[in-house]
Protein backbone atom coordinates (compact mmCIF):
# COMPACT_ATOMS: atom_id res chain seq x y z
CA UNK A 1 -32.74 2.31 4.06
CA UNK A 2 -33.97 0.67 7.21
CA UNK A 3 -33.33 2.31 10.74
CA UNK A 4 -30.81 -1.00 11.57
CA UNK A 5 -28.74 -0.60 8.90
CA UNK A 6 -28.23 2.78 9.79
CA UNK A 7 -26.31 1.92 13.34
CA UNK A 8 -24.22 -0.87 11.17
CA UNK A 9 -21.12 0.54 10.98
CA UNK A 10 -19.62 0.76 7.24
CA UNK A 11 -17.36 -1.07 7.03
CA UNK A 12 -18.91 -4.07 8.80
CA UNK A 13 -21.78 -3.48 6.03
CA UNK A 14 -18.89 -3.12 3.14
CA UNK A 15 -17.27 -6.62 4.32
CA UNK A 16 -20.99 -8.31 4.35
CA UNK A 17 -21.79 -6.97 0.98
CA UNK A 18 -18.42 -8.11 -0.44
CA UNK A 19 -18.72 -11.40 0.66
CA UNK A 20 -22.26 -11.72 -1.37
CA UNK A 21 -20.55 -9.62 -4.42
CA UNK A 22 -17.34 -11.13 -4.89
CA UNK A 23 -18.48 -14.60 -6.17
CA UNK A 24 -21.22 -13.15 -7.96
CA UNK A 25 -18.72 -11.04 -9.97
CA UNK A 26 -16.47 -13.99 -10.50
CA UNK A 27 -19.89 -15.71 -12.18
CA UNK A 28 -20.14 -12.21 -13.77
CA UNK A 29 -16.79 -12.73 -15.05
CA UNK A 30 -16.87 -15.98 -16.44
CA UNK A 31 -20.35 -15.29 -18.16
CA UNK A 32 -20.01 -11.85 -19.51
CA UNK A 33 -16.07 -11.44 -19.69
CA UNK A 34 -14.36 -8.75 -17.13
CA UNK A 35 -14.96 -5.48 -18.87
CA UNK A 36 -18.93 -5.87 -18.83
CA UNK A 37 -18.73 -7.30 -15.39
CA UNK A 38 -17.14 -4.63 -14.11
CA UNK A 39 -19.69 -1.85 -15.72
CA UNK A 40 -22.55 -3.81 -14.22
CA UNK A 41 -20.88 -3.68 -11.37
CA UNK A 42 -19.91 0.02 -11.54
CA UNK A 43 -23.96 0.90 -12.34
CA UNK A 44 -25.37 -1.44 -9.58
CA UNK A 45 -23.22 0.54 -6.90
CA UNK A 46 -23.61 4.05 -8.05
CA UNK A 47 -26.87 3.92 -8.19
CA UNK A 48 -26.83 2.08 -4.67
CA UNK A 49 -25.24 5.20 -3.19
CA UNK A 50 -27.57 7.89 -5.19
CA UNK A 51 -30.79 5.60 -2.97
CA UNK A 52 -28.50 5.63 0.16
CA UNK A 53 -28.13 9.64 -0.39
CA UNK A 54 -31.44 10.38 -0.27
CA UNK A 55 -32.57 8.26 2.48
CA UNK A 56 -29.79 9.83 4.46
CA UNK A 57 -30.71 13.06 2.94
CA UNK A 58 -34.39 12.59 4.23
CA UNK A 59 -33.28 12.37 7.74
CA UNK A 60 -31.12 15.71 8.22
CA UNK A 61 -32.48 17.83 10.78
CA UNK A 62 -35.55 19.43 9.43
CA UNK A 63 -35.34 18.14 6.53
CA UNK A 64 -32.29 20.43 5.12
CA UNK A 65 -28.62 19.73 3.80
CA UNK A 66 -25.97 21.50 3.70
CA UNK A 67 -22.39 20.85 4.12
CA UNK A 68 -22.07 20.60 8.15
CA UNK A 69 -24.38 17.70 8.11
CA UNK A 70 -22.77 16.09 5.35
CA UNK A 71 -19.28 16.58 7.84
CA UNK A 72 -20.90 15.00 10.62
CA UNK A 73 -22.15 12.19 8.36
CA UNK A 74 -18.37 10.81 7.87
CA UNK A 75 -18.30 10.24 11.95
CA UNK A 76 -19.95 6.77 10.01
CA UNK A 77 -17.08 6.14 6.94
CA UNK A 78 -14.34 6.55 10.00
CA UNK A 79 -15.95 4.91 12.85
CA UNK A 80 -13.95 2.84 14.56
CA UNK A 81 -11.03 3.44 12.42
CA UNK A 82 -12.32 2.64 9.22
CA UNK A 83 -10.71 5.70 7.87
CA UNK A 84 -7.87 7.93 9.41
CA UNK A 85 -8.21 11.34 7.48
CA UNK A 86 -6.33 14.41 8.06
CA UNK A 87 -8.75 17.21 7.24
CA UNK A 88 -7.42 20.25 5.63
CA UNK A 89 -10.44 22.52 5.61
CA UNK A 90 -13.83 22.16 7.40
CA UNK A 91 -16.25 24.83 6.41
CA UNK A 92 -19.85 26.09 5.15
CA UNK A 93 -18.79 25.21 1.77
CA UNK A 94 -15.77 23.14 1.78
CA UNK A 95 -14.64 19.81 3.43
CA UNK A 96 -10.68 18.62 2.04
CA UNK A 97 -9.23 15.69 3.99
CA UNK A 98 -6.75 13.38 3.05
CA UNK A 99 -7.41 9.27 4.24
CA UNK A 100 -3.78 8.46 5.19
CA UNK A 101 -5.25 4.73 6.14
CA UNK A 102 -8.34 2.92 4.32
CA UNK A 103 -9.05 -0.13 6.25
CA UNK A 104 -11.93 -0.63 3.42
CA UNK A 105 -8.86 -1.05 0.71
CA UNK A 106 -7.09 -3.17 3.29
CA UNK A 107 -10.18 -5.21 3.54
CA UNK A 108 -11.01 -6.06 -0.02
CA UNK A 109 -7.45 -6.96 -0.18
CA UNK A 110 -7.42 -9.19 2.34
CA UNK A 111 -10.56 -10.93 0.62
CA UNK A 112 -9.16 -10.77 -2.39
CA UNK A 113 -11.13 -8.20 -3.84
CA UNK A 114 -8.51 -5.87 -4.21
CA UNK A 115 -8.64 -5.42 -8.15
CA UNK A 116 -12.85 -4.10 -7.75
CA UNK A 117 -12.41 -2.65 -4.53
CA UNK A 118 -12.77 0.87 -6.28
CA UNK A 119 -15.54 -0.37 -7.77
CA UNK A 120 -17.46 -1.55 -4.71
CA UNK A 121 -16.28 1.32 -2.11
CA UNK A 122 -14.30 4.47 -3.77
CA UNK A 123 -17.44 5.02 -6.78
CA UNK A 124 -19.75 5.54 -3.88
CA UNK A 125 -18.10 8.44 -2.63
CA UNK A 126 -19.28 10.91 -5.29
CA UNK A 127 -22.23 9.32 -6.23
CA UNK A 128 -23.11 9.41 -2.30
CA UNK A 129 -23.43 12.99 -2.98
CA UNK A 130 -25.93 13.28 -5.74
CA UNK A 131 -28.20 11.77 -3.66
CA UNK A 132 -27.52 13.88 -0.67
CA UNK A 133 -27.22 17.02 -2.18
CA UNK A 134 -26.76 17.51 -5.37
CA UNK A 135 -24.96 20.68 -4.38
CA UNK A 136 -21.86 18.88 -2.65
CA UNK A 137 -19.20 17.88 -5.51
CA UNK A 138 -16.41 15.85 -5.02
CA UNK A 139 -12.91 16.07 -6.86
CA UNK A 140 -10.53 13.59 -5.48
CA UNK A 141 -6.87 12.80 -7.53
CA UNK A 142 -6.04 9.77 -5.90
CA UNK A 143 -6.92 6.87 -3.49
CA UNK A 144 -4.81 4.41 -1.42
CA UNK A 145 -7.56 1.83 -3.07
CA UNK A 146 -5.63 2.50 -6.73
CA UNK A 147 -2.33 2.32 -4.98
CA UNK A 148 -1.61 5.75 -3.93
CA UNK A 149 -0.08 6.52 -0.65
CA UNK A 150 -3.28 8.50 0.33
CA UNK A 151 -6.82 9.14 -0.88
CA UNK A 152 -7.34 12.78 -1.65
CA UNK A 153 -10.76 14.10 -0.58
CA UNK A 154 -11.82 17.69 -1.99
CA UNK A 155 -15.34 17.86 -1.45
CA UNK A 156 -16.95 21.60 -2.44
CA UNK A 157 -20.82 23.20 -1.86
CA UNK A 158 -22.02 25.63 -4.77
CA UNK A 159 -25.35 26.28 -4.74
C-alpha cells in the first residue's frame, strides 16, 4: 500500500473502486453468469484485504499488533461518518460495536451496487484481520448491508 492511499479516507477509496468494479462485474455477469461472477469477485477482495492487513500490520508501532492498535485503526472505517458504531466493549482482547449507520451500504445503493455491496465492503472486514493479525477474529450476525437494522461487530484476540 502506498503512503497516499493511506490518508484517503475509506470510503472515498470504496466509492472510487466501485465505480471501476461495478461495470466490470456487469461484463463479469454477462460472460460468466452471476454465481461465478460473484466468487471471483468474493476471492479478488478477500485477498485484497489479507495484502491491505499486512501493509497496515507492518506499520504498527514497533512493529507489533495487538488489539489497541487494531481499535485505533477504525478512527479510518468511521472517519467522517462513514460508520456510526456504538461500541459495547473496548479492551486488550475484545472490541464489540454495533454500526447503527453504514454510509458504505448507503453508497453502493445509491450506485446501484446494492446487491454486491457485501461482496465489495462487508467480506473485507474479517479477512482485514488475517492479514493484521491473525490473532484478531471476527464473528458478526448481521449487517445493515444484508438488510438488517444494524451491523453486529464482535471482534475477539486469542493468542
Amino acid at each position: 500500500m502506498h503512503d497516499d492511499d493511506a490518508k484517503l479516507p475509506t470510503l472515498v477509496k470504496r466509492r472510487i473502486q466501485a465505480q471501476v468494479i461495478g461495470p466490470i462485474y456487469a461484463e463479469m455477469v454477462l460472460a460468466l453468469g452471476e454465481e461465478k461472477a460473484a466468487e471471483i469477485l468474493d476471492n479478488a477482495v478477500r485477498k485484497a484485504a489479507v495484502a491491505e492487513g499486512r501493509a497496515f500490520a507492518a506499520r504498527a508501532p514497533g512493529g507489533k499488533t495487538d488489539m489497541a492498535d487494531f481499535i485505533r485503526l477504525y478512527d479510518l472505517w468511521t472517519h467522517d461518518g462513514a460508520l456510526e458504531i456504538e461500541v459495547q466493549e473496548a479492551s486488550d482482547t475484545t472490541f464489540n460495536f454495533d454500526v447503527v449507520r453504514c454510509r458504505y451500504a448507503e453508497t453502493y445503493r445509491e450506485m446501484g451496487l446494492g446487491h454486491i455491496g457485501h461482496l465489495m465492503s462487508c467480506n473485507r472486514d474479517g479477512t482485514f484481520c488475517q492479514g493484521y493479525d491473525e490473532n484478531i477474529k471476527l464473528d458478526r450476525a448481521h449487517t445493515i448491508m444484508d438488510g438488517s437494522p444494524r451491523c453486529t461487530f464482535r471482534y475477539s484476540y486469542r493468542k
